[in-house]
C-alpha atoms as a PDB file:
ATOM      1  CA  UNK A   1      97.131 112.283  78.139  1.00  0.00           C
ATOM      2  CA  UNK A   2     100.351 113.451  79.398  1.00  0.00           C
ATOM      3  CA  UNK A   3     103.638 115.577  77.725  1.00  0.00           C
ATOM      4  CA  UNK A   4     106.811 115.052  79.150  1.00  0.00           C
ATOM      5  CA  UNK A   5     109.939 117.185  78.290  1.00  0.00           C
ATOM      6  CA  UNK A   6     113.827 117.398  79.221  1.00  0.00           C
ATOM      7  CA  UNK A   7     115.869 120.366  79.615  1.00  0.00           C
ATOM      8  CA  UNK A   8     118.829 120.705  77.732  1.00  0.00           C
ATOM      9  CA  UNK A   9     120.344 123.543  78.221  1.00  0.00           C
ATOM     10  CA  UNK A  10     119.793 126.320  80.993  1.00  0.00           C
ATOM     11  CA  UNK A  11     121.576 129.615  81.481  1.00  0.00           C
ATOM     12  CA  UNK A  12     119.411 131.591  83.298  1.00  0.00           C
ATOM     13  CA  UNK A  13     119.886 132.820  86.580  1.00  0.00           C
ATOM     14  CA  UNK A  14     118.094 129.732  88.209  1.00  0.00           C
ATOM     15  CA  UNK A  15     120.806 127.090  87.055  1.00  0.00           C
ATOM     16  CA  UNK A  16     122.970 128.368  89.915  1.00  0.00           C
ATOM     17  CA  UNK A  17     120.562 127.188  92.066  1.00  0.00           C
ATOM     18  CA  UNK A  18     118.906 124.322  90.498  1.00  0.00           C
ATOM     19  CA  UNK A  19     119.162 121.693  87.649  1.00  0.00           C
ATOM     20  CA  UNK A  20     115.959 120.496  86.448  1.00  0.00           C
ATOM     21  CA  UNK A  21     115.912 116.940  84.907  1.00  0.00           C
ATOM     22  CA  UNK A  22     112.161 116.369  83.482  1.00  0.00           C
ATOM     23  CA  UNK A  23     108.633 117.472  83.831  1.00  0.00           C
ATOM     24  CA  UNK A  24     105.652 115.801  83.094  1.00  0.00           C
ATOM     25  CA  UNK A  25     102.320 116.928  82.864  1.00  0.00           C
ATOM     26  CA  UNK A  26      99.084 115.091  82.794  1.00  0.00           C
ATOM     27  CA  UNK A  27      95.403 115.148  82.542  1.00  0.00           C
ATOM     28  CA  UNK A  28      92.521 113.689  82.959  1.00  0.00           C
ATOM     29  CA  UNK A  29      88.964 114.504  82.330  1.00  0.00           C
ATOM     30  CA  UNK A  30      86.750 115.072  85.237  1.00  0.00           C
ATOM     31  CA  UNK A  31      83.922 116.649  83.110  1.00  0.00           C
ATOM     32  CA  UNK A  32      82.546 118.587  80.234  1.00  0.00           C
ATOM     33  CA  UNK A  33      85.378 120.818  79.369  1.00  0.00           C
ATOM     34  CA  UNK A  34      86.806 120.368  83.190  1.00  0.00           C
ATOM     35  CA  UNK A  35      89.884 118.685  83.544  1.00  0.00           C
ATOM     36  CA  UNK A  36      92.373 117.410  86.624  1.00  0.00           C
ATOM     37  CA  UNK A  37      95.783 118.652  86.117  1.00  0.00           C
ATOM     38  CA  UNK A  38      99.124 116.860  87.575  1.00  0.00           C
ATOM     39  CA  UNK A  39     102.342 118.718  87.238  1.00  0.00           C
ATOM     40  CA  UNK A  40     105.835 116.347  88.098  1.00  0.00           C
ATOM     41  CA  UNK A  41     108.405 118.526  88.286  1.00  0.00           C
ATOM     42  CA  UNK A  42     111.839 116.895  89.054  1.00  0.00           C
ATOM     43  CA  UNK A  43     114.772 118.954  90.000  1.00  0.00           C
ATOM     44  CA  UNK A  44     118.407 119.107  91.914  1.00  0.00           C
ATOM     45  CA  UNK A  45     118.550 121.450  94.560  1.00  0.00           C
ATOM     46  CA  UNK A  46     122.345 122.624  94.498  1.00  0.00           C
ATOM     47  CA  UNK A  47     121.933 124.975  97.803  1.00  0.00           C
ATOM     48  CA  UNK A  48     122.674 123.706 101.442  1.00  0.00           C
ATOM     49  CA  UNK A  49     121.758 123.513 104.086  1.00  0.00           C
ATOM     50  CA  UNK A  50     119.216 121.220 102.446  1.00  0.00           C
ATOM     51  CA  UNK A  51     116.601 121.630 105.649  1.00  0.00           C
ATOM     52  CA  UNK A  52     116.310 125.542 104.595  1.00  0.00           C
ATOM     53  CA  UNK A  53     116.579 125.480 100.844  1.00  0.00           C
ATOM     54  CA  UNK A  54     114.671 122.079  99.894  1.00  0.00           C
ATOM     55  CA  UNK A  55     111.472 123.894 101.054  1.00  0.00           C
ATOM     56  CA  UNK A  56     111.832 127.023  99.421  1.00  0.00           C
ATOM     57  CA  UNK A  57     113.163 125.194  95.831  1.00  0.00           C
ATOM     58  CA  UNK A  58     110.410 122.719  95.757  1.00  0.00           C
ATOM     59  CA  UNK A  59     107.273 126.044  96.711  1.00  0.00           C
ATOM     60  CA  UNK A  60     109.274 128.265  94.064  1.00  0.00           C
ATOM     61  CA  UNK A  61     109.237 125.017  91.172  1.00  0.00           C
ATOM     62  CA  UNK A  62     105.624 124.801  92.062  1.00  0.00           C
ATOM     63  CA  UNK A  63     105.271 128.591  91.035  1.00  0.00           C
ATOM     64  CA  UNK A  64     106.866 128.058  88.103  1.00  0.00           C
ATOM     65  CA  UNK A  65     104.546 125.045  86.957  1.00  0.00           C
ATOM     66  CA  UNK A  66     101.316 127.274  88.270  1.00  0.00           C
ATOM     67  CA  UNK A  67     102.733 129.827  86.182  1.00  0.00           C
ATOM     68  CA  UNK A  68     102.971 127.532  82.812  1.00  0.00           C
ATOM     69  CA  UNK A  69     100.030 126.073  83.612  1.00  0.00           C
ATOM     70  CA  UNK A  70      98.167 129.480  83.533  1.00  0.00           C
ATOM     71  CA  UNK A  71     100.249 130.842  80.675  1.00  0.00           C
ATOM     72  CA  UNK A  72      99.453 127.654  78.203  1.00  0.00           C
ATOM     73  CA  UNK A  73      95.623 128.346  79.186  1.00  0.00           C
ATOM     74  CA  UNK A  74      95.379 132.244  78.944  1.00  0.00           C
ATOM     75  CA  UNK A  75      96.078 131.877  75.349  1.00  0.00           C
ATOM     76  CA  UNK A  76      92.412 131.225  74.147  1.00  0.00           C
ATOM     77  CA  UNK A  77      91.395 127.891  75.699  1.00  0.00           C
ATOM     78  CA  UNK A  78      89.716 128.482  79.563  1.00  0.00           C
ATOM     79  CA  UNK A  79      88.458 124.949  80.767  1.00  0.00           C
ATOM     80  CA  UNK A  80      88.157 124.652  84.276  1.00  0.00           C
ATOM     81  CA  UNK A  81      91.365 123.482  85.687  1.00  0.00           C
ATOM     82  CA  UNK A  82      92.212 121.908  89.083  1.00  0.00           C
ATOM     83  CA  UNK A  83      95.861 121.582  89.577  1.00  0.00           C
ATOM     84  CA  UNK A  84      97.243 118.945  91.796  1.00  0.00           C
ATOM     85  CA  UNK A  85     101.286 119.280  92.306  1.00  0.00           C
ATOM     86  CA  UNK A  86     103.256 115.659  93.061  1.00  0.00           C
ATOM     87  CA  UNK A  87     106.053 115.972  96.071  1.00  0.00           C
ATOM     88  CA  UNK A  88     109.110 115.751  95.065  1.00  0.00           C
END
């Protein structure tokens, strides 16, 4: 019920600003074709002043797993999703 993956390599424009080390989705079934969705995203910020950048990194990698999220399930498959996002 979950699917885990590394990065191992990145040279977009975001590895200036970030490393990511893993994510990790799971799911669980709530109901008939309805499903609870948890995205882990772990990253390194590698911008200071932490106070300023830590928020804007960690609502930016939440974007980014909406945005997978939403792209994996536009390609067919619509169950009803309700996506939960761990801190980091």
């Amino acid at each position: 019920n979950s699917l885990s993956f590394e990065l191992v390599q990145d040279h977009s424009h975001l590895a200036k600003w970030l490393r990511w080390k893993q994510t990790r989705f799971s799911w669980q079934a709530i109901g008939q074709e309805q499903f609870l969705i948890t995205a882990e995203i772990q990253f390194e910020r590698l911008l200071d002043p932490y106070f300023y950048f830590k928020p804007l990194q960690r609502y930016a990698v939440g974007l980014v797993g909406d945005h997978l999220l939403a792209s994996i399930f536009s390609q067919g498959y619509s169950p009803t999703l309700h996506a939960h996002r761990k801190p980091n």
